[in-house]
Protein backbone atom coordinates (compact mmCIF):
# COMPACT_ATOMS: atom_id res chain seq x y z
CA UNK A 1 -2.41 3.51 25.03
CA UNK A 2 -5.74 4.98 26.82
CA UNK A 3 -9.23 3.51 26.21
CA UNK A 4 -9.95 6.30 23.89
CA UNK A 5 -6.84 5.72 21.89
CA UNK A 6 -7.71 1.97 20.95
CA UNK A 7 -10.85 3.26 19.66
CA UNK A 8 -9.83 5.87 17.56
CA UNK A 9 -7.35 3.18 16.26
CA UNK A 10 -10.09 0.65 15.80
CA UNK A 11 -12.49 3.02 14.07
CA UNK A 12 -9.82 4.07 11.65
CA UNK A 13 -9.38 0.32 11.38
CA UNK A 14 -13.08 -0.25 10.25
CA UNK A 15 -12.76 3.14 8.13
CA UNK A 16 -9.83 2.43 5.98
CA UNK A 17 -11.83 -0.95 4.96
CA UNK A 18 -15.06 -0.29 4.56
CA UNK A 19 -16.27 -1.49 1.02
CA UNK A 20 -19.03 0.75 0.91
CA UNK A 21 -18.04 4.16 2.09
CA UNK A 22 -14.58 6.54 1.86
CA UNK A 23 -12.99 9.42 3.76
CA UNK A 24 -12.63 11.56 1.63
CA UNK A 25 -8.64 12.92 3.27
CA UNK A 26 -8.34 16.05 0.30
CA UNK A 27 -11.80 17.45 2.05
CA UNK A 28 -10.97 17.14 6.10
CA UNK A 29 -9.12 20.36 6.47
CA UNK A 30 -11.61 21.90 4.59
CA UNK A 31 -14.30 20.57 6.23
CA UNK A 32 -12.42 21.02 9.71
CA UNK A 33 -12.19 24.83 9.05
CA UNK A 34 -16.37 24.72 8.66
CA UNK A 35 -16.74 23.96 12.07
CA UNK A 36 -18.33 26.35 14.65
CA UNK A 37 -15.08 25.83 17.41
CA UNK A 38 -16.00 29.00 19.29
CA UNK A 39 -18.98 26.98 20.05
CA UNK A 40 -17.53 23.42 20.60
CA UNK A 41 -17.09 22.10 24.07
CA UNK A 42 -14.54 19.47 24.67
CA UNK A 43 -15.45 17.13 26.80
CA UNK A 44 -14.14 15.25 29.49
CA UNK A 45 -15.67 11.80 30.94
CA UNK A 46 -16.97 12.03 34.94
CA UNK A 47 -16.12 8.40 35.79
CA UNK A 48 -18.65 8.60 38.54
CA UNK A 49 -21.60 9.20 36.02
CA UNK A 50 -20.07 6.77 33.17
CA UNK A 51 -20.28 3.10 33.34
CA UNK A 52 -16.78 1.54 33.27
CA UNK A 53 -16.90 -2.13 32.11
CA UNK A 54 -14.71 -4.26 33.79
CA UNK A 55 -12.43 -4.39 31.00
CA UNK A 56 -11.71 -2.14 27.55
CA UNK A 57 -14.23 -4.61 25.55
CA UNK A 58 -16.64 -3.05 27.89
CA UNK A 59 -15.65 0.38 28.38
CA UNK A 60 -15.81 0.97 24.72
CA UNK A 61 -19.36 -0.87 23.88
CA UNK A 62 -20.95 0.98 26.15
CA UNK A 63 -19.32 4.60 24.24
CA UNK A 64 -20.47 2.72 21.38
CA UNK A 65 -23.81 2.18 22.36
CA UNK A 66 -24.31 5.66 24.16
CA UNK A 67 -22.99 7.21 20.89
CA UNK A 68 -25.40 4.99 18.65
CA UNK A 69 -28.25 6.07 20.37
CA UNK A 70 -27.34 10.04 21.18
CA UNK A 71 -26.90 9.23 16.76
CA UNK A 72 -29.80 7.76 16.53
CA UNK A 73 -32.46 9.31 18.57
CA UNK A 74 -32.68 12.57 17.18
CA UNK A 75 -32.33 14.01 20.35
CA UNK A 76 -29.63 16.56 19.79
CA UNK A 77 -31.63 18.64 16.66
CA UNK A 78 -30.35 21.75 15.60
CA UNK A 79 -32.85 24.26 14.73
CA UNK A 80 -32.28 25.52 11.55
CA UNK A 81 -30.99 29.29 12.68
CA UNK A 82 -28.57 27.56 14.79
CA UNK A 83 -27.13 26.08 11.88
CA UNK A 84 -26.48 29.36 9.81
């Protein structure tokens, strides 16, 4: 199991018992159909501009923490004729 794997198994971990907050399954194939796909990207990790901890522990805090603060920041707006 890949890196990536263990922590889209851990975060559907922490999502099926939250206390607070629920997927709601009925709506993700609607919601999936919303997205814009022609204009998604997939992306792939360059190794030699990612840190790689020197284990998974911290591999995946620092995709954690990058993902926190790309969250976070603001940084990635979308102007509002993007969105329509």
């Amino acid at each position: 199991m890949s890196v990536t794997d263990r922590i889209r198994e851990a975060c559907a971990h922490v999502a099926g018992s939250a206390r607070w907050v629920r997927v709601d399954a009925a709506r993700i194939e609607e919601y999936a159909k919303s997205l814009p796909l022609g204009r998604a990207v997939a992306p792939a990790v360059d190794w030699s501009r990612h840190y790689r901890g020197t284990d998974e522990a911290g591999t995946a805090a620092f995709f954690v923490t990058l993902d926190a603060i790309n969250l976070g920041s603001g940084i990635f707006r979308i102007s509002r004729s993007a969105r329509g």
